[in-house]
PDB file of N, CA and C in Angstrom:
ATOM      1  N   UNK A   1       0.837  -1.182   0.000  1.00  0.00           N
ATOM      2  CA  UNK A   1       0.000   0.000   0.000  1.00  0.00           C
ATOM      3  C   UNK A   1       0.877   1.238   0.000  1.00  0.00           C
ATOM      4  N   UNK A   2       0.444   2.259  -0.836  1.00  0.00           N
ATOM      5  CA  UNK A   2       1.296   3.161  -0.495  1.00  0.00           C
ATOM      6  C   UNK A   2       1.406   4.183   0.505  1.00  0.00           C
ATOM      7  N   UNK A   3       1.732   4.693   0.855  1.00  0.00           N
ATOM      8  CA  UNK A   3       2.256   5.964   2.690  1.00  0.00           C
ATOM      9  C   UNK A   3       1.054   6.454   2.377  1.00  0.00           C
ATOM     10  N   UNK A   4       0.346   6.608   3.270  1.00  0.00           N
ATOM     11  CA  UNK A   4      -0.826   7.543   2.981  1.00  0.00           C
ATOM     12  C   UNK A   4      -0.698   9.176   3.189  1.00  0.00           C
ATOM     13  N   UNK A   5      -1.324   9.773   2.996  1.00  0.00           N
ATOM     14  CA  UNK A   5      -1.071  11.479   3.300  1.00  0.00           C
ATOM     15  C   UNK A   5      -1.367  11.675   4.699  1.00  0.00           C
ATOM     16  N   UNK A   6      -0.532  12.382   5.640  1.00  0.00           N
ATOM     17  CA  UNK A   6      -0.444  12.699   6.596  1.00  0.00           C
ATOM     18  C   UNK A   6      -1.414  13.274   7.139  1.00  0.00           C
ATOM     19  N   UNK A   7      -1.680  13.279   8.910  1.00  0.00           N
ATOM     20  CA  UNK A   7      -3.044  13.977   9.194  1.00  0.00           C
ATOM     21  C   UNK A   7      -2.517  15.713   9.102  1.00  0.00           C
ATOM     22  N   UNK A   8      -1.542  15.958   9.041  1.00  0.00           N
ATOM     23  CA  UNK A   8      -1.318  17.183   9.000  1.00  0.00           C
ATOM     24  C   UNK A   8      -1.428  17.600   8.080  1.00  0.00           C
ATOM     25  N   UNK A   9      -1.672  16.886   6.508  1.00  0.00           N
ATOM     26  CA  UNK A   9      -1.680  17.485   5.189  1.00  0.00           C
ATOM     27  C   UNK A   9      -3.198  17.293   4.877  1.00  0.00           C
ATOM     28  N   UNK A  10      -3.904  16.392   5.701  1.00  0.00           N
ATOM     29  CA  UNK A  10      -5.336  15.998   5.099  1.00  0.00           C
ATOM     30  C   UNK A  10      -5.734  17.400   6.682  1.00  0.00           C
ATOM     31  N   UNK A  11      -5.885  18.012   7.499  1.00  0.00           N
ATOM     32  CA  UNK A  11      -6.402  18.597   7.683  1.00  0.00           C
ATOM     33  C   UNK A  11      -6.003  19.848   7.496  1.00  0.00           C
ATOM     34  N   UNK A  12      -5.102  20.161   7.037  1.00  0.00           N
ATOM     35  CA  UNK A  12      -4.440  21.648   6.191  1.00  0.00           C
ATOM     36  C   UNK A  12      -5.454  21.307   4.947  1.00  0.00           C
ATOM     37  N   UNK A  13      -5.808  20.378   4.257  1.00  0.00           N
ATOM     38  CA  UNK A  13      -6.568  20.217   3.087  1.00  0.00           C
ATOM     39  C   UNK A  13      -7.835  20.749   3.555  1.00  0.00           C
ATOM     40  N   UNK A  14      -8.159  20.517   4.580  1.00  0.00           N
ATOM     41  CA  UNK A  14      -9.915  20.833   4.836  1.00  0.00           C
ATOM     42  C   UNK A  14      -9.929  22.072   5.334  1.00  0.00           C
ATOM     43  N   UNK A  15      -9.063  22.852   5.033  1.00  0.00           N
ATOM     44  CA  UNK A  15      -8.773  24.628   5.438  1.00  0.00           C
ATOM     45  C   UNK A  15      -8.313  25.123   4.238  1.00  0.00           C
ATOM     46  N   UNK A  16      -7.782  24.436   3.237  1.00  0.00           N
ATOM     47  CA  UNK A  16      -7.358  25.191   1.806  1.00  0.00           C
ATOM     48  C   UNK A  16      -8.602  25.589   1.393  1.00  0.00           C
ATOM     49  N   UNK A  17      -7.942  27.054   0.111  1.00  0.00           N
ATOM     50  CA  UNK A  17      -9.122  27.275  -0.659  1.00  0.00           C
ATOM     51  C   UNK A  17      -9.316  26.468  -1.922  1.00  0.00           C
ATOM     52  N   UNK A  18     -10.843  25.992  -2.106  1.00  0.00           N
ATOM     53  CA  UNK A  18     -11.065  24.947  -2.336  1.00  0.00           C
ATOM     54  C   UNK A  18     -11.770  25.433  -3.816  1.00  0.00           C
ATOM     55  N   UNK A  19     -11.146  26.470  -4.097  1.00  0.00           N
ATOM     56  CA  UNK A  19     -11.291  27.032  -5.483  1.00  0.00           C
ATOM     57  C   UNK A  19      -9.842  26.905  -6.313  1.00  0.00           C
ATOM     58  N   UNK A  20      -9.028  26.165  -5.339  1.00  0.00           N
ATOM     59  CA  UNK A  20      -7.881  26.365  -6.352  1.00  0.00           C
ATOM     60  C   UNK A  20      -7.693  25.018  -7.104  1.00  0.00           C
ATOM     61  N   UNK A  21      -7.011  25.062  -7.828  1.00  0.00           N
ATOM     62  CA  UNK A  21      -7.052  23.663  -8.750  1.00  0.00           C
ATOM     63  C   UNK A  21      -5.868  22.836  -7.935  1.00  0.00           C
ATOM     64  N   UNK A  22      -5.463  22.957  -7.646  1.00  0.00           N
ATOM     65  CA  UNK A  22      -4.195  21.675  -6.528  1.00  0.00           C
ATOM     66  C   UNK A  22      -4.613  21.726  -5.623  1.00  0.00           C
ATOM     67  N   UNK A  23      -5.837  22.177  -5.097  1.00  0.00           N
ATOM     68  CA  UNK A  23      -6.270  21.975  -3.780  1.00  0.00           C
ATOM     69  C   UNK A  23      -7.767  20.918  -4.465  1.00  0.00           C
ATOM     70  N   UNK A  24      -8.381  20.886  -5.282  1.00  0.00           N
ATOM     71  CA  UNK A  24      -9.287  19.862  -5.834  1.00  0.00           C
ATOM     72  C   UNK A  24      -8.274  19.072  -6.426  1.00  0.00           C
ATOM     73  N   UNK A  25      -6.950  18.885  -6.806  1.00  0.00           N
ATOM     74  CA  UNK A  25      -6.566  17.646  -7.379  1.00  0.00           C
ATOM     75  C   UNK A  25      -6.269  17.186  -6.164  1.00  0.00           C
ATOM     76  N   UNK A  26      -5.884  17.274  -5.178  1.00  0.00           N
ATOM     77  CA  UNK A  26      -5.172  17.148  -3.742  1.00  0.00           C
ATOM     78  C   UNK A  26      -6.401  16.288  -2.875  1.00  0.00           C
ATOM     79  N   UNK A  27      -7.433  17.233  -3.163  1.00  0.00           N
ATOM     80  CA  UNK A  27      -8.434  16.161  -2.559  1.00  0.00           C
ATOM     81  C   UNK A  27      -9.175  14.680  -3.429  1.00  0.00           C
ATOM     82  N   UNK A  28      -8.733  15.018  -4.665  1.00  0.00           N
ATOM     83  CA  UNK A  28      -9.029  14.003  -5.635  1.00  0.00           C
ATOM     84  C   UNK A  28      -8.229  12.857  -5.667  1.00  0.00           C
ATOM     85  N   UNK A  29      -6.704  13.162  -5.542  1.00  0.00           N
ATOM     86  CA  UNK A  29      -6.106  12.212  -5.109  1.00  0.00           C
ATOM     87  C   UNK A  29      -5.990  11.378  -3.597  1.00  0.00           C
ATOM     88  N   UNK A  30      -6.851  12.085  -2.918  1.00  0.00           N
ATOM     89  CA  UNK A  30      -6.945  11.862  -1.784  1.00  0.00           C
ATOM     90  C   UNK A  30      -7.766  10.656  -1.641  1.00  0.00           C
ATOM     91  N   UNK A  31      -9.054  11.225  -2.034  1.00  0.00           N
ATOM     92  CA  UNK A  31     -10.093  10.182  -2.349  1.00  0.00           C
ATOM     93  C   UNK A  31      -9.804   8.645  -3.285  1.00  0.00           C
ATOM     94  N   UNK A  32      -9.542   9.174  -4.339  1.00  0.00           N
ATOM     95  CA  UNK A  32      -8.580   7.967  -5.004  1.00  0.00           C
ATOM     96  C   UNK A  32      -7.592   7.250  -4.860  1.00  0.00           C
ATOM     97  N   UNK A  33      -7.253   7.265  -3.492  1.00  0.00           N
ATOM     98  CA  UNK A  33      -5.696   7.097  -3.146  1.00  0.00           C
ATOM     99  C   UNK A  33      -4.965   6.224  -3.921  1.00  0.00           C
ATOM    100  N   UNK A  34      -4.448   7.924  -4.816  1.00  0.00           N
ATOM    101  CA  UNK A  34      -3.274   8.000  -5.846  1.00  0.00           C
ATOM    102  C   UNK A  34      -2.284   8.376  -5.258  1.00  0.00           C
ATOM    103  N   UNK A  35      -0.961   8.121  -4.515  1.00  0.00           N
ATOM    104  CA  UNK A  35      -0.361   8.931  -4.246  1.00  0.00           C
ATOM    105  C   UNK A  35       0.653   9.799  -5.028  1.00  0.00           C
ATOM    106  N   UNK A  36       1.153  10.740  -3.904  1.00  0.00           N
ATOM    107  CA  UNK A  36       1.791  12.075  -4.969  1.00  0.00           C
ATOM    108  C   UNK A  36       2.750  11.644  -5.996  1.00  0.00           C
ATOM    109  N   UNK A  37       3.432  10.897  -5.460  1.00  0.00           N
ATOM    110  CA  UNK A  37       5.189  10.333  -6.615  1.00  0.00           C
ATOM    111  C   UNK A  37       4.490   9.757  -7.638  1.00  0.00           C
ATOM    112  N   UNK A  38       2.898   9.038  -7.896  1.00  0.00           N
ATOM    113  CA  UNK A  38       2.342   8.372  -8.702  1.00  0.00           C
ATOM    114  C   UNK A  38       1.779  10.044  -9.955  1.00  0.00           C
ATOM    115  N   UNK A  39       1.452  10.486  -9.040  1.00  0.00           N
ATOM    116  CA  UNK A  39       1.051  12.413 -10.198  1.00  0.00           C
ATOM    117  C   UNK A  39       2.032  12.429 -10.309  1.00  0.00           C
ATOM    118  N   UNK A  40       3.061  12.998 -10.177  1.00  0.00           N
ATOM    119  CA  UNK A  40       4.274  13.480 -10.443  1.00  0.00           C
ATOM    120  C   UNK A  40       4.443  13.196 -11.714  1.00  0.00           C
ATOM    121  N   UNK A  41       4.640  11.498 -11.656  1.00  0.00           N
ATOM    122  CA  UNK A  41       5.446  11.463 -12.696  1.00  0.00           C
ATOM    123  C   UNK A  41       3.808  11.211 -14.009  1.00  0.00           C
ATOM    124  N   UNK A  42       3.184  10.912 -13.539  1.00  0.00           N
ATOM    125  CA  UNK A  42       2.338  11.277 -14.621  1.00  0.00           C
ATOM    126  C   UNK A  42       1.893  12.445 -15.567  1.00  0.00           C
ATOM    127  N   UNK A  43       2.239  13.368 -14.554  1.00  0.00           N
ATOM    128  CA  UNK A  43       2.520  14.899 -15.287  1.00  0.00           C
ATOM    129  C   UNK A  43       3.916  15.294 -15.694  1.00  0.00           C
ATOM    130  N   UNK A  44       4.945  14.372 -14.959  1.00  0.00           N
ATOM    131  CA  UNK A  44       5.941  14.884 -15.918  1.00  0.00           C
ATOM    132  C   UNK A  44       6.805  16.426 -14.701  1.00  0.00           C
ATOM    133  N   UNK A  45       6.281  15.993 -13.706  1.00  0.00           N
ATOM    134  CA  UNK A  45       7.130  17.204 -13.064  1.00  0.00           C
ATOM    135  C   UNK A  45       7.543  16.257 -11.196  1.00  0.00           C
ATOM    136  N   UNK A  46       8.128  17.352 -10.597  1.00  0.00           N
ATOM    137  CA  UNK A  46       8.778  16.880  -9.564  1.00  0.00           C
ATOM    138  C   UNK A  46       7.795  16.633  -8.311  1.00  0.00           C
ATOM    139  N   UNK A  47       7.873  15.581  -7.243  1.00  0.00           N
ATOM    140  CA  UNK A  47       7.254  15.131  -6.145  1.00  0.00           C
ATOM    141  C   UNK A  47       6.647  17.000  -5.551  1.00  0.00           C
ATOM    142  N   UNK A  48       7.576  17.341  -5.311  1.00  0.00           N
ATOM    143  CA  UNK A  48       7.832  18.980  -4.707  1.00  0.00           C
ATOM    144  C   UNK A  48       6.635  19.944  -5.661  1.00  0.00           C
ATOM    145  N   UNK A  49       6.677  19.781  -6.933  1.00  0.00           N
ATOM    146  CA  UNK A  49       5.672  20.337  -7.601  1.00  0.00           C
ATOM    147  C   UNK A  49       4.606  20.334  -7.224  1.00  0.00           C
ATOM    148  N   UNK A  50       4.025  18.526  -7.305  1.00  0.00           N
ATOM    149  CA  UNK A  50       2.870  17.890  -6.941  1.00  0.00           C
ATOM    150  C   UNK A  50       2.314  18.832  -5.558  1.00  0.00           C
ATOM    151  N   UNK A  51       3.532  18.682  -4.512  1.00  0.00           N
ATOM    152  CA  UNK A  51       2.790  19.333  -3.061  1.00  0.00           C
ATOM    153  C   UNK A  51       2.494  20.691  -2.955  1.00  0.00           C
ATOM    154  N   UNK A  52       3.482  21.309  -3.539  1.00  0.00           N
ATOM    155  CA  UNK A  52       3.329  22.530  -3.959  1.00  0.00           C
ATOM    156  C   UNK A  52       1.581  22.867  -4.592  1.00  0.00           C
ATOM    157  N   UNK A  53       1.587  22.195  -5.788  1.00  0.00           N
ATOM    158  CA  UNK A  53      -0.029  22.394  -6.105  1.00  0.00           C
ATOM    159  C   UNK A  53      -0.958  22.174  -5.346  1.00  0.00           C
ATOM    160  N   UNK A  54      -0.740  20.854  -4.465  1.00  0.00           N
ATOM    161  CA  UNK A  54      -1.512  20.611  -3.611  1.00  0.00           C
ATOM    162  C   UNK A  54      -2.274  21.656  -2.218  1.00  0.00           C
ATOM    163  N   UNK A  55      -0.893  21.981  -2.117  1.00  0.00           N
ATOM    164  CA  UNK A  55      -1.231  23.452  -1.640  1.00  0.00           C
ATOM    165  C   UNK A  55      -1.678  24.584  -1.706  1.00  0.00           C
ATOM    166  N   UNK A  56      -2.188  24.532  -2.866  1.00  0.00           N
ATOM    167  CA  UNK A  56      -2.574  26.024  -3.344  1.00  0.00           C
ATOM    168  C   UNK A  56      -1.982  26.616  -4.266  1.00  0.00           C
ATOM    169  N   UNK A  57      -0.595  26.378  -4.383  1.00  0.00           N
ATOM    170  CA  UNK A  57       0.154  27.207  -5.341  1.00  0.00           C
ATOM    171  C   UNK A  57       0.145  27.163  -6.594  1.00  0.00           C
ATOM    172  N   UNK A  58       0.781  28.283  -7.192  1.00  0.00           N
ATOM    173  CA  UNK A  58       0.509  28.702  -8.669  1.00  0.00           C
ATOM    174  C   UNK A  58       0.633  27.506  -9.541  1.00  0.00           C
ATOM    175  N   UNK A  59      -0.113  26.878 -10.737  1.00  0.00           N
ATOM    176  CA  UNK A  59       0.135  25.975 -11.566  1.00  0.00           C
ATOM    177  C   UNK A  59      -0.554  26.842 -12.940  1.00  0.00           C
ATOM    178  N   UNK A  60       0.983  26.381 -13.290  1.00  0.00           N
ATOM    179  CA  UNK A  60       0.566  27.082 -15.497  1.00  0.00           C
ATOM    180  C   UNK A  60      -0.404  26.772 -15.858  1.00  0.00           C
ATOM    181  N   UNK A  61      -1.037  27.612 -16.752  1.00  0.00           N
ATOM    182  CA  UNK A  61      -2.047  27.202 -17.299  1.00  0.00           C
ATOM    183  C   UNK A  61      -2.010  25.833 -18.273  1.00  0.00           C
ATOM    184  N   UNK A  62      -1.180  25.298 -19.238  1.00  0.00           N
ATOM    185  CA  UNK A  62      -1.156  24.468 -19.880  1.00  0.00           C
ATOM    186  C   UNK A  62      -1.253  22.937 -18.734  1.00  0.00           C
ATOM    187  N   UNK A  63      -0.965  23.101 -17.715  1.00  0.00           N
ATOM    188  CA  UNK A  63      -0.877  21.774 -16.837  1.00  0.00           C
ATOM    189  C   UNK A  63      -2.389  22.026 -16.362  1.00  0.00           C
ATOM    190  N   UNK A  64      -2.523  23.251 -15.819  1.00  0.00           N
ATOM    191  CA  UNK A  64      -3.981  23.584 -15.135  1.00  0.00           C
ATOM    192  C   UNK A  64      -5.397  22.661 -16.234  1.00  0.00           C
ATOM    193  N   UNK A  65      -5.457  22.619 -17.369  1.00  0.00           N
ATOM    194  CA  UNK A  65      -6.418  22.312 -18.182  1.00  0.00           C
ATOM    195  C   UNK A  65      -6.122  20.771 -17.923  1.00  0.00           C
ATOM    196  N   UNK A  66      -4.829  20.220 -18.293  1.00  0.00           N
ATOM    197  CA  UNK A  66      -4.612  18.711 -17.610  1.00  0.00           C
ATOM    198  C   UNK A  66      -5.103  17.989 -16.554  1.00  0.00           C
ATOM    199  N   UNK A  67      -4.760  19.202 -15.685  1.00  0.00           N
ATOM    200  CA  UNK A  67      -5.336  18.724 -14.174  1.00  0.00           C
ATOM    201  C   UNK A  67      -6.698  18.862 -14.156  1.00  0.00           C
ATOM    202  N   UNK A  68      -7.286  19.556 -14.776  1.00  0.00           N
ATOM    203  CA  UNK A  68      -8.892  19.303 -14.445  1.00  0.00           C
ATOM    204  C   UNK A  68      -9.605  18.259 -15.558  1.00  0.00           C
ATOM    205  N   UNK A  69      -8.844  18.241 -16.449  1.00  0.00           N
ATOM    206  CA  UNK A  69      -9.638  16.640 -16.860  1.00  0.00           C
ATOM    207  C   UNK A  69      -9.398  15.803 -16.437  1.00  0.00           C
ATOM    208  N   UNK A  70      -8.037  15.559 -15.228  1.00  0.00           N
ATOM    209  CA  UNK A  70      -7.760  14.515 -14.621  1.00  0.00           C
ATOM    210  C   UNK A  70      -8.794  14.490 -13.490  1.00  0.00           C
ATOM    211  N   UNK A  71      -8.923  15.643 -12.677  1.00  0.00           N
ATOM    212  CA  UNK A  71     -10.012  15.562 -11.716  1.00  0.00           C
ATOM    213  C   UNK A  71     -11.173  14.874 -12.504  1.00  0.00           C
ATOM    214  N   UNK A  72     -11.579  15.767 -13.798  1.00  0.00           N
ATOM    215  CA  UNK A  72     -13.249  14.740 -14.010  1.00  0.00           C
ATOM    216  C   UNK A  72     -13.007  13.494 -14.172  1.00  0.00           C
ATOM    217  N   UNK A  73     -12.321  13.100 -14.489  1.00  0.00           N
ATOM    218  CA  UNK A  73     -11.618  11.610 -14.691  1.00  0.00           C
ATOM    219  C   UNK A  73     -11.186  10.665 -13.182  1.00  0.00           C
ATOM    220  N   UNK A  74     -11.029  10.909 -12.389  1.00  0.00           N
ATOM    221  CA  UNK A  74     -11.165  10.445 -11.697  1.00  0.00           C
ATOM    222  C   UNK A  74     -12.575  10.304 -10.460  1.00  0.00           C
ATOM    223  N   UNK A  75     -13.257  11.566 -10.371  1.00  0.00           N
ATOM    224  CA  UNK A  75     -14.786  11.656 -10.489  1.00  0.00           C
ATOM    225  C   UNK A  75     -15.508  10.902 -11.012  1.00  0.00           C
ATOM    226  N   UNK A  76     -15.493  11.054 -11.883  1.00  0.00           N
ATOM    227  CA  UNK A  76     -16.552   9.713 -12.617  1.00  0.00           C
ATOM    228  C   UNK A  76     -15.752   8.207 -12.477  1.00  0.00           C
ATOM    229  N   UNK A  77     -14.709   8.328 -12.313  1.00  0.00           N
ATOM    230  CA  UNK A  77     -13.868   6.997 -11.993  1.00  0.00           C
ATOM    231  C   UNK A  77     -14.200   5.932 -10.463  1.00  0.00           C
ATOM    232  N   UNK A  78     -14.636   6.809  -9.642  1.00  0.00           N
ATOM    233  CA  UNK A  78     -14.778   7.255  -8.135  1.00  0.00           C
ATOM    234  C   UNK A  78     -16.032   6.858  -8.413  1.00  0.00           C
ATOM    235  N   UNK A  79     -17.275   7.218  -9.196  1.00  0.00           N
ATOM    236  CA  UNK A  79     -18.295   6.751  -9.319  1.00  0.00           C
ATOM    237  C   UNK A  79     -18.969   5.713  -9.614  1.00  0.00           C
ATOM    238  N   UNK A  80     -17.897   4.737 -10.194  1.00  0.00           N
ATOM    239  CA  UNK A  80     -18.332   4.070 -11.656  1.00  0.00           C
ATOM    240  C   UNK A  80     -17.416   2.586 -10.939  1.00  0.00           C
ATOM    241  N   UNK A  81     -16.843   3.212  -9.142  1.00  0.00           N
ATOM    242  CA  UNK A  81     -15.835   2.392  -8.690  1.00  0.00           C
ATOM    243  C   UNK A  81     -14.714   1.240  -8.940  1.00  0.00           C
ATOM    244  N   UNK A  82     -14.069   2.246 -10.349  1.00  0.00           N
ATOM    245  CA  UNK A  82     -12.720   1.663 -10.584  1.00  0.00           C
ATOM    246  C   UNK A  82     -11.824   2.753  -9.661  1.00  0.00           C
ATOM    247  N   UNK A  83     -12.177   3.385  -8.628  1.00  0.00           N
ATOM    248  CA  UNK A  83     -11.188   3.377  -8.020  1.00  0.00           C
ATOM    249  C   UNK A  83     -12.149   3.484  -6.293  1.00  0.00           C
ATOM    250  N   UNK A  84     -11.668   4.137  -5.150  1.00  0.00           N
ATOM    251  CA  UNK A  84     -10.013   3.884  -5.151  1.00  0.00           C
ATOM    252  C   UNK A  84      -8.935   2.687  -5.358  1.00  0.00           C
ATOM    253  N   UNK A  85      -7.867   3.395  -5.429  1.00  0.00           N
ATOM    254  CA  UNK A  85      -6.968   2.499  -5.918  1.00  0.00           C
ATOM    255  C   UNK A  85      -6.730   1.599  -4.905  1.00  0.00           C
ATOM    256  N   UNK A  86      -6.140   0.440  -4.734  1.00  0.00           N
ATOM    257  CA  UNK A  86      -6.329  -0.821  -3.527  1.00  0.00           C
ATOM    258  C   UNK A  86      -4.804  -0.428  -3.525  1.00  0.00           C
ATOM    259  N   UNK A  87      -3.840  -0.658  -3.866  1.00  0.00           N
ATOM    260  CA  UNK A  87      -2.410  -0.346  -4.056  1.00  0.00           C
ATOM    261  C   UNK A  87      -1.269   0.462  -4.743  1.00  0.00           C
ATOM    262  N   UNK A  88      -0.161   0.371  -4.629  1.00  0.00           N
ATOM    263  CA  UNK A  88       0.454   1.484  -5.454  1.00  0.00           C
ATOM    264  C   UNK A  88       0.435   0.813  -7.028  1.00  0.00           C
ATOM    265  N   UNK A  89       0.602  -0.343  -6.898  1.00  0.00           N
ATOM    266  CA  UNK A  89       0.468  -1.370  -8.207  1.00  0.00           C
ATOM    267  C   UNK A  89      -0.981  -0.789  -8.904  1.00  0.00           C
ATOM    268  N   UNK A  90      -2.151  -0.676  -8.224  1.00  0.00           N
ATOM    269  CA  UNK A  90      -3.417  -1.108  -9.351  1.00  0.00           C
ATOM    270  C   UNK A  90      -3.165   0.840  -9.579  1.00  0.00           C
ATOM    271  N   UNK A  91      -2.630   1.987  -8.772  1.00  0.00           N
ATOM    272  CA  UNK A  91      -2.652   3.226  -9.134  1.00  0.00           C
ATOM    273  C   UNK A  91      -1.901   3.306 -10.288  1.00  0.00           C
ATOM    274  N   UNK A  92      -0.514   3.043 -10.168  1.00  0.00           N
ATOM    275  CA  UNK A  92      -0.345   2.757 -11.683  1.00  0.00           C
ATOM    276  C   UNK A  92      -0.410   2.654 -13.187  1.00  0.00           C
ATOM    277  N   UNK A  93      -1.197   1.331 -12.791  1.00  0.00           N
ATOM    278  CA  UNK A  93      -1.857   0.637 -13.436  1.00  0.00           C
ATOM    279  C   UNK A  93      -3.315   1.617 -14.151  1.00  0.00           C
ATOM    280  N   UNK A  94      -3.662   2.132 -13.234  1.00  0.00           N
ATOM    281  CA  UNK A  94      -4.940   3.365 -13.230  1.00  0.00           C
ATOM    282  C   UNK A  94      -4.600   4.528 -14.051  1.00  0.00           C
ATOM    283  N   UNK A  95      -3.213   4.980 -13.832  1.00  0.00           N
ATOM    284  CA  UNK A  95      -2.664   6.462 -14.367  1.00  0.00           C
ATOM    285  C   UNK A  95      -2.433   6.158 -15.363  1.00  0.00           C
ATOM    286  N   UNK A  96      -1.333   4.711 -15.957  1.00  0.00           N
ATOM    287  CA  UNK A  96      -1.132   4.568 -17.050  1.00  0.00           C
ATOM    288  C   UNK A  96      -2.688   4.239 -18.419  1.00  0.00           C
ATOM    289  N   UNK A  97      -3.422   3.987 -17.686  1.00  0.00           N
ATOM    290  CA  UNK A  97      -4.465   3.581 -18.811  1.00  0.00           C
ATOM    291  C   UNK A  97      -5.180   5.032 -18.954  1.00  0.00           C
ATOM    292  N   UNK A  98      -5.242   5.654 -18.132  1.00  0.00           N
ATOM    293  CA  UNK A  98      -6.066   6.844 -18.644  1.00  0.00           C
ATOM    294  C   UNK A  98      -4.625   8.240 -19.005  1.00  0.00           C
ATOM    295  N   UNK A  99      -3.713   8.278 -19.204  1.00  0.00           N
ATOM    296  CA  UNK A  99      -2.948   8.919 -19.489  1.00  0.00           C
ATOM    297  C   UNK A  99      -2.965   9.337 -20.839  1.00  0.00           C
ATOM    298  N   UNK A 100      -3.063   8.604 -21.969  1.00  0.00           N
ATOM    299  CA  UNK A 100      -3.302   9.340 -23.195  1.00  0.00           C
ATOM    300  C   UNK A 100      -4.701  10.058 -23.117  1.00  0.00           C
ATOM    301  N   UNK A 101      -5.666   9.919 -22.540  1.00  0.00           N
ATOM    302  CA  UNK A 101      -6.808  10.811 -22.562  1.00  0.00           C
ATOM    303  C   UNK A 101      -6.392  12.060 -21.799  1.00  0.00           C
ATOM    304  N   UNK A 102      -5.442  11.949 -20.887  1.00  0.00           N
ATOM    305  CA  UNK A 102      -5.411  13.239 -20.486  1.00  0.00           C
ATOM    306  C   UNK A 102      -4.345  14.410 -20.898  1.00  0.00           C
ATOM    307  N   UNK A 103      -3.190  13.732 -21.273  1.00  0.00           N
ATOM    308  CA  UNK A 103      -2.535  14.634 -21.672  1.00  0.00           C
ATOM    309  C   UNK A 103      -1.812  14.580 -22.645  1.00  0.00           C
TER     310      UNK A 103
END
């Protein structure tokens, strides 16, 4: 299984503003438990990035449009219960199959 997110990062999450887009991917991955090193490299940028967004902080616009089809994508994924993910194996497994749809 992979490390789960800390109680200090899941209740800093339930105080972020929840208009920002790394603060809905943050809780999306939360829910899906995707963890961060698993985004990372699915977007193509650093662990540090990932938390960074997660936090609130600034994300380019060209990743920003990424990240929110990844959110609906995992939303309806979440619905349709192919996820959450059971391990770091089936997340993977999860990112890699929907990865050409997203970016």
């Amino acid at each position: 299984m992979a490390r789960p997110y800390s109680t200090k990062f899941l209740i800093g999450l339930t105080q972020a503003d929840p208009e920002r887009v790394g603060v809905q991917l943050a809780k999306a991955c939360v829910d899906a438990h995707l963890p961060a090193a698993s985004i990372a490299t699915f977007f193509g940028v650093s662990r540090m990035a990932v938390h960074k967004w997660f936090r609130g902080q600034y994300i380019r616009e060209e990743k920003c449009i990424k990240i929110q089809r990844f959110i609906a994508q995992i939303k309806e994924d979440l619905k349709s219960e192919q996820l959450p993910a059971e391990n770091i194996k089936s997340a993977k497994e999860y990112l890699t199959s929907i990865q050409p749809n997203i970016i």
